[in-house]
Protein backbone atom coordinates (compact mmCIF):
# COMPACT_ATOMS: atom_id res chain seq x y z
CA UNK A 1 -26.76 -18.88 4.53
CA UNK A 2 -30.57 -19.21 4.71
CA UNK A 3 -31.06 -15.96 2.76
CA UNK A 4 -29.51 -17.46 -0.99
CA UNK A 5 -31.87 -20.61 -0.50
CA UNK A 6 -35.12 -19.25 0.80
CA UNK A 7 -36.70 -21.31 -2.21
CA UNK A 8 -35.40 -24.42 -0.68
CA UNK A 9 -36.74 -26.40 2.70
CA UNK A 10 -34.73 -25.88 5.54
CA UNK A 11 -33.92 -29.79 4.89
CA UNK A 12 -32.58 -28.73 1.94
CA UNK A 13 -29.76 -25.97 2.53
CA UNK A 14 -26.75 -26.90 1.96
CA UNK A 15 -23.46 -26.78 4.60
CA UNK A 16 -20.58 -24.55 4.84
CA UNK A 17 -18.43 -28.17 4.34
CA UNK A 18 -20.51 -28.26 1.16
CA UNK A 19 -19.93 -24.71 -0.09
CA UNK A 20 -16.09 -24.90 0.70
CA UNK A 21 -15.55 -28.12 -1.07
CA UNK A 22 -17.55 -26.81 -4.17
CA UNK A 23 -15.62 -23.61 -4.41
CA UNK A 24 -11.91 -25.64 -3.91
CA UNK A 25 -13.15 -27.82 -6.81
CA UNK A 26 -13.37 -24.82 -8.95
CA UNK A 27 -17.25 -25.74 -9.82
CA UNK A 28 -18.32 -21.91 -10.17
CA UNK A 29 -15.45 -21.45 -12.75
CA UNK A 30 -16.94 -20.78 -16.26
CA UNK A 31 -14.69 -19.81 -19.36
CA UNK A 32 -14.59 -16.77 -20.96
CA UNK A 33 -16.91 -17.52 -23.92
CA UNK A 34 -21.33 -17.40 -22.48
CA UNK A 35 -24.22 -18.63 -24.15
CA UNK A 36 -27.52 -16.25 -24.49
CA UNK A 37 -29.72 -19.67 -22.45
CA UNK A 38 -26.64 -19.58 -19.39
CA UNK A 39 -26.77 -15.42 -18.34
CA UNK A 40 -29.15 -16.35 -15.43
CA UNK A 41 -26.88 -18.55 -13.93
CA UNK A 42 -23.64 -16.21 -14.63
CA UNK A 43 -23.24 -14.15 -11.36
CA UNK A 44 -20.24 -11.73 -12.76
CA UNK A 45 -17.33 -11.67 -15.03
CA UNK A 46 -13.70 -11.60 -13.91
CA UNK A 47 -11.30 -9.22 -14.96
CA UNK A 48 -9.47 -12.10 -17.13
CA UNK A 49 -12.36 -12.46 -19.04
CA UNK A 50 -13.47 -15.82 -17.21
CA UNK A 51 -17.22 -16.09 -16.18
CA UNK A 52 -18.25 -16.38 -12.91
CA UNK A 53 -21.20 -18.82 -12.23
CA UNK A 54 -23.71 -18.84 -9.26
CA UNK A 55 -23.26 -21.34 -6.61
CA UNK A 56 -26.05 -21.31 -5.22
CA UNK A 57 -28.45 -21.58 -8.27
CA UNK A 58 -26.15 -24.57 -8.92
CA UNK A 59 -26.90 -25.84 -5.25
CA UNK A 60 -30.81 -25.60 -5.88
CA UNK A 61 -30.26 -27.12 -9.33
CA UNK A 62 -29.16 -30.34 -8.17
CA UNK A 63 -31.56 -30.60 -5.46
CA UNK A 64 -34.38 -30.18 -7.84
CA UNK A 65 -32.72 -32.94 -10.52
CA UNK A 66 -31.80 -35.34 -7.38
CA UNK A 67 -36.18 -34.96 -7.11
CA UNK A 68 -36.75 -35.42 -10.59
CA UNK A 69 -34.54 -38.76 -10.32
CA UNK A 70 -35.90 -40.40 -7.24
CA UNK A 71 -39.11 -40.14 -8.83
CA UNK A 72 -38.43 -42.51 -11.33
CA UNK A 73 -39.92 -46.17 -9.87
CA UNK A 74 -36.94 -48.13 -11.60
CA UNK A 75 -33.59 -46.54 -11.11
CA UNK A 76 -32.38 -48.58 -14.35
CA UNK A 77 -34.74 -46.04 -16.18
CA UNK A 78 -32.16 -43.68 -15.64
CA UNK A 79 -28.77 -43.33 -17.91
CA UNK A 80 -26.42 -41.38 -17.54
CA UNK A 81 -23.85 -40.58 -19.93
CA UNK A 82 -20.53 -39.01 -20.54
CA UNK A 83 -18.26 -39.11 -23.42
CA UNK A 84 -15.48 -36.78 -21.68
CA UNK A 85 -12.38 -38.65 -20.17
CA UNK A 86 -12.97 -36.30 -17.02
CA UNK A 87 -16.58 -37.60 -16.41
CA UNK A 88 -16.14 -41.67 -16.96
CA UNK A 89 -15.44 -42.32 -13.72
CA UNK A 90 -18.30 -40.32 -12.25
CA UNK A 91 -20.74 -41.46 -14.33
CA UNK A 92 -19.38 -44.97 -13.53
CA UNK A 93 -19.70 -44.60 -9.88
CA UNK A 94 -23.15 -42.62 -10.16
CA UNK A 95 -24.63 -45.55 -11.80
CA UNK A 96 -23.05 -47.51 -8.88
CA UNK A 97 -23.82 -46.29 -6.23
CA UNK A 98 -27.39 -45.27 -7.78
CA UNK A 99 -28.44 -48.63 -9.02
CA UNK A 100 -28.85 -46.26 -12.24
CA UNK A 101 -27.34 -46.97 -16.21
CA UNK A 102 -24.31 -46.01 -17.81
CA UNK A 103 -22.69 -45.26 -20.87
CA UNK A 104 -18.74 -43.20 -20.59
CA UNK A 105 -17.45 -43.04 -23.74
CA UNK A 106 -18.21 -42.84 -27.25
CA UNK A 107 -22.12 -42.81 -27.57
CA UNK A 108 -23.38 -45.00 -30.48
CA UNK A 109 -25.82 -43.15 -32.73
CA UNK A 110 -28.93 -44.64 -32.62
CA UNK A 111 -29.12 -46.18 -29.15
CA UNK A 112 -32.17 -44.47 -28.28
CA UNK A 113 -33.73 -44.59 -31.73
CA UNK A 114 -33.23 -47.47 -33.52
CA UNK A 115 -34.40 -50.90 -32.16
CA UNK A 116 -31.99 -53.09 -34.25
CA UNK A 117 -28.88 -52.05 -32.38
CA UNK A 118 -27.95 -54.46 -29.93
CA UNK A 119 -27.09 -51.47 -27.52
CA UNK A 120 -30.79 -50.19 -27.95
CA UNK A 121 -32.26 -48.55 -24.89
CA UNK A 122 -35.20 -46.80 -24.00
CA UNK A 123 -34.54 -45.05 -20.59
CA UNK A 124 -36.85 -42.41 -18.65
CA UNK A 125 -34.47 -39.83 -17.49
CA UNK A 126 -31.07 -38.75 -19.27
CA UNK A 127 -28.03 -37.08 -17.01
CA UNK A 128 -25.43 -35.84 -19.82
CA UNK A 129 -22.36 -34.27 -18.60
CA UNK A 130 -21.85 -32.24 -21.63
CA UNK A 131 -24.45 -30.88 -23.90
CA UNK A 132 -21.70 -30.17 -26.37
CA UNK A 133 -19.48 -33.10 -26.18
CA UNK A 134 -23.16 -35.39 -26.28
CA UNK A 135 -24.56 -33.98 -28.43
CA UNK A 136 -25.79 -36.83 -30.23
CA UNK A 137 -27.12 -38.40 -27.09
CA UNK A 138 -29.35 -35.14 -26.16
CA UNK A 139 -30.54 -34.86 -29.82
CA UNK A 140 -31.88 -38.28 -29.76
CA UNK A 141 -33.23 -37.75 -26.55
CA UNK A 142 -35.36 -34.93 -28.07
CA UNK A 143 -37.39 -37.56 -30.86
CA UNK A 144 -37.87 -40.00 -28.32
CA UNK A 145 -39.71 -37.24 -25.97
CA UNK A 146 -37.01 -37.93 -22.77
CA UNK A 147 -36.42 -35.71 -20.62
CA UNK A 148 -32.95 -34.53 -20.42
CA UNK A 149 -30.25 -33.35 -16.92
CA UNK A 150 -27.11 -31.74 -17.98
CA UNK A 151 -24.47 -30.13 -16.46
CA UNK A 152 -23.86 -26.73 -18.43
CA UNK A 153 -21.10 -24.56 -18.69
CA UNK A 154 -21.09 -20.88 -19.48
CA UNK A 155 -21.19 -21.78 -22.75
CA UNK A 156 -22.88 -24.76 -22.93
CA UNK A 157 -26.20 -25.30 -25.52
CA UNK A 158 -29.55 -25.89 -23.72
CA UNK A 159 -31.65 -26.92 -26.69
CA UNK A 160 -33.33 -29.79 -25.42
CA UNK A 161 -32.52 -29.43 -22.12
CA UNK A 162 -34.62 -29.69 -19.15
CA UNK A 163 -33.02 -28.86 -15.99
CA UNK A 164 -29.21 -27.31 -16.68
CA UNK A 165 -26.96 -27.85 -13.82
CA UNK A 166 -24.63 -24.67 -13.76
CA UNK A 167 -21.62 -26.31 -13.00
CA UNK A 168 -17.95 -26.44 -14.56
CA UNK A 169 -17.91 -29.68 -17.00
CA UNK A 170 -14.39 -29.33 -18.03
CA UNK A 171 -12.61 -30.36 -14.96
CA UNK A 172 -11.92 -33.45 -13.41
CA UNK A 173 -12.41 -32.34 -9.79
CA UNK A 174 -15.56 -30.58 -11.08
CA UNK A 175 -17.50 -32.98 -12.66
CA UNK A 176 -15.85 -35.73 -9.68
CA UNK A 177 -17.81 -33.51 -7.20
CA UNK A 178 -20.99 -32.94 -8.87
CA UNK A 179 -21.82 -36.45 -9.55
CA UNK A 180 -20.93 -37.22 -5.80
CA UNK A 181 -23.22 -34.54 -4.62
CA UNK A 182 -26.13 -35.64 -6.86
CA UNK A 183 -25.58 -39.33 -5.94
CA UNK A 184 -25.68 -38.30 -2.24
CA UNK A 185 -28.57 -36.41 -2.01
CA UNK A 186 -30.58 -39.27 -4.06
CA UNK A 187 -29.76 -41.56 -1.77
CA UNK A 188 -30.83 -39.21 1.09
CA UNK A 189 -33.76 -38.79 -0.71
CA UNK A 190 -34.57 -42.50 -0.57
CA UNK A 191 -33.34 -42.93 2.92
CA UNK A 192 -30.62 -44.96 2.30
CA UNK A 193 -28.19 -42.21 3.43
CA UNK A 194 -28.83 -40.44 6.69
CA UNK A 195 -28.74 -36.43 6.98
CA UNK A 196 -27.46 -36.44 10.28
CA UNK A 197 -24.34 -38.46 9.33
CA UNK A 198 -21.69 -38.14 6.48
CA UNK A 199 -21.89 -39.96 3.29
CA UNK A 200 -18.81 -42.61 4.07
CA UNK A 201 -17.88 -42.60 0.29
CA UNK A 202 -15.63 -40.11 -0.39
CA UNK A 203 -15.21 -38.00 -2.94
CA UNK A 204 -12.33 -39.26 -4.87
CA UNK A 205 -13.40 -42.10 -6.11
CA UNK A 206 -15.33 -40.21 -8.60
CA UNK A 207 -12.52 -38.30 -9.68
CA UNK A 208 -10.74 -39.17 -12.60
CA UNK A 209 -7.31 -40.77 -12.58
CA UNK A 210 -4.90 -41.33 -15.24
CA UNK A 211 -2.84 -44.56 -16.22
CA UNK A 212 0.11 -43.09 -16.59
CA UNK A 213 0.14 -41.45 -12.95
CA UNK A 214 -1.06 -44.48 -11.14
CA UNK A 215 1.67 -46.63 -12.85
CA UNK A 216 4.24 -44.06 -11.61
CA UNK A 217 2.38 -43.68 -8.20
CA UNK A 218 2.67 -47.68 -7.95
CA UNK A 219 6.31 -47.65 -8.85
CA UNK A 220 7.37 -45.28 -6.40
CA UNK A 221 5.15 -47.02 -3.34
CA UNK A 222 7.15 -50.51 -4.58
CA UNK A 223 10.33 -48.76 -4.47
CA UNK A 224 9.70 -48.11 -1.13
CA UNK A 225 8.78 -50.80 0.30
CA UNK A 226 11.75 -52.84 -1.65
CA UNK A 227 13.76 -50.05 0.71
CA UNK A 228 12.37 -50.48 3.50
CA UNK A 229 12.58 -54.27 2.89
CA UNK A 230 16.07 -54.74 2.09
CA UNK A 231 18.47 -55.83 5.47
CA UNK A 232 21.22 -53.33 6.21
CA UNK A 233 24.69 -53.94 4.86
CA UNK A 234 26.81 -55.61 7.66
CA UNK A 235 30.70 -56.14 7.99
CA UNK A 236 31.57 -59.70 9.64
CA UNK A 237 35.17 -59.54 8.98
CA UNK A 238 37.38 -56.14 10.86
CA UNK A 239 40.40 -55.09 8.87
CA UNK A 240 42.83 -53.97 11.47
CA UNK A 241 44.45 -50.08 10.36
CA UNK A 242 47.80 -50.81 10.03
CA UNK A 243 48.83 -47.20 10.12
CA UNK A 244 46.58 -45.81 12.56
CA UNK A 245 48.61 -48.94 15.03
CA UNK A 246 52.01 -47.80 14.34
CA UNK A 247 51.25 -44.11 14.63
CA UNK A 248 52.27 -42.71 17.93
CA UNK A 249 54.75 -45.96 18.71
CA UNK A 250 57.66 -45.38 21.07
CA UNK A 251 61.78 -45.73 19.28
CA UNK A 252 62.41 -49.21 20.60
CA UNK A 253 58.62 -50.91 20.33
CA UNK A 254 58.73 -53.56 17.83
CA UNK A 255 57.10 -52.74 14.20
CA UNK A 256 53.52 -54.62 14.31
CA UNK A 257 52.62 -57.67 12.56
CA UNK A 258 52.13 -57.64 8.68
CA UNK A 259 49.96 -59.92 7.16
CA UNK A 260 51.56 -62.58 4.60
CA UNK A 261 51.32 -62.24 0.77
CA UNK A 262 50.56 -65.67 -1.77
CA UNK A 263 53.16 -67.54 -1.62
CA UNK A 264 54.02 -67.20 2.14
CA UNK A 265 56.53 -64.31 1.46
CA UNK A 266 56.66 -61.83 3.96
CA UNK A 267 55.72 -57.92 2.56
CA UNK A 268 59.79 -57.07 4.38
CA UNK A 269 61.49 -59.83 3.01
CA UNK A 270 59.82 -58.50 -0.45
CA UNK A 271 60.92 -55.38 -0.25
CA UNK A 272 64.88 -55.77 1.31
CA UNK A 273 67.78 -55.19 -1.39
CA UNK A 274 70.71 -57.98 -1.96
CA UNK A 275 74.47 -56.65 -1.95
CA UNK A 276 74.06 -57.89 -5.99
CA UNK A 277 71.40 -55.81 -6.46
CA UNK A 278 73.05 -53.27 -5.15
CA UNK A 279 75.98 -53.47 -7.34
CA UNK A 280 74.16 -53.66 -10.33
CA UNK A 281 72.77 -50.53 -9.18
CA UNK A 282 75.86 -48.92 -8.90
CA UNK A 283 77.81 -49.83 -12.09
């Protein structure tokens, strides 16, 4: 494991917890389109056409941009910024957890640039998710002379960007795990976090979730507890089986006890036949 990272400090080199969780988040897988700026972070191509990116480039990438942040005096100098669904809840929970700024969503244009906008900011570091997708943020960026962090894709732009992230910015478990690792090791960094110990925020809390399936999720969990809630039927009152008490009975035992109808007519004396009846019948 030491061989990949020789440019890194012992400190430094990541875990095989580390690797494992970055490869089941799918943050090495590219798509099949590559920019000329990301071939020195593509490691191979995959028979379906997808691009393979290097993990551990990615690793040293976020060491060096977890460096460049802690750095920065004021964490509030830092901003950073995603206008994909997948990324708001990272970026809300880097910002957090790192005492840094946020913006997830739509980016208004001139934020960085002009001073009458009552959303105007002038931060020192800039952590985009998406060169693509922010565009606007990373071009204003660029006049203002701040330095940029993004997380690129195989075919993600890097015009005007200062330290690219190789990472996968198009899924949800991606860009969760990212953030999380970034936010970790700047708080290491700082000594807020020890080494020796894990981080005890875990990693889904910067995933995204949707409406839709937490409403459903909460349904079902109500459902069950109204189940679980609800007292078993019970059955006070025992309705003797006529049939099953007669079945089996001797010639000469007497015929068991029917219960009276409305009226206080007996269910025999209902059914015998009068000798008038029984002419009628007849004629």
């Amino acid at each position: 494991m030491s061989a990949p990272f020789a440019a890194l400090p012992a400190v430094l080199h990541p875990k095989e917890e580390d690797i494992q969780m970055m490869l089941s988040a799918g943050v090495h897988t590219g798509t099949r389109n590559s920019d000329s700026g990301m071939e020195d972070y593509i490691w191979r191509r995959r028979k379906d056409g997808l691009h393979i990116l290097n993990i551990g480039k990615t690793w040293e990438k976020i060491m060096l941009a977890a460096r460049v942040i802690v750095a920065i005096e004021n964490p509030e100098d830092v901003v950073a910024i995603s206008a994909r669904p997948w990324g708001m809840r990272a970026v809300l929970k880097f910002a957090h957890y790192t005492g840094a700024q946020s913006i997830a969503g739509r980016f208004t244009p001139g934020t960085f640039t002009n001073q009458i906008t009552k959303q105007f900011r002038e931060p020192r570091l800039l952590i985009v998710t998406d060169p693509r997708t922010d565009s606007q943020a990373v071009r204003e960026s660029s006049y203002v002379n701040i330095p940029v962090i993004a997380f690129c894709d195989s075919d993600s732009p890097l015009q005007h960007v200062d330290i690219a992230i190789p990472a996968n910015n198009k899924g949800k478990h991606s860009i969760g795990l990212v953030y999380w690792l970034l936010a970790r090791e700047v708080l290491r960094l700082r000594g807020s976090v020890s080494r020796t110990s894990d981080w005890d925020v875990p990693v889904d809390l910067f995933f995204h979730r949707d409406i839709e399936e937490l409403k459903k999720t909460e349904e079902e969990q109500a459902a069950k507890v109204e189940e679980a809630a609800a007292p078993a039927a019970v059955y006070d009152e025992v309705v003797p089986d006529v049939a099953a008490a007669s079945f089996g009975a001797a010639p000469g035992d007497a015929p068991a006890a029917v219960a009276p109808v409305a009226g206080g007519q007996e269910w025999a004396a209902a059914g015998e036949v009068t000798p008038a009846a029984a002419a009628a019948e007849q004629w």
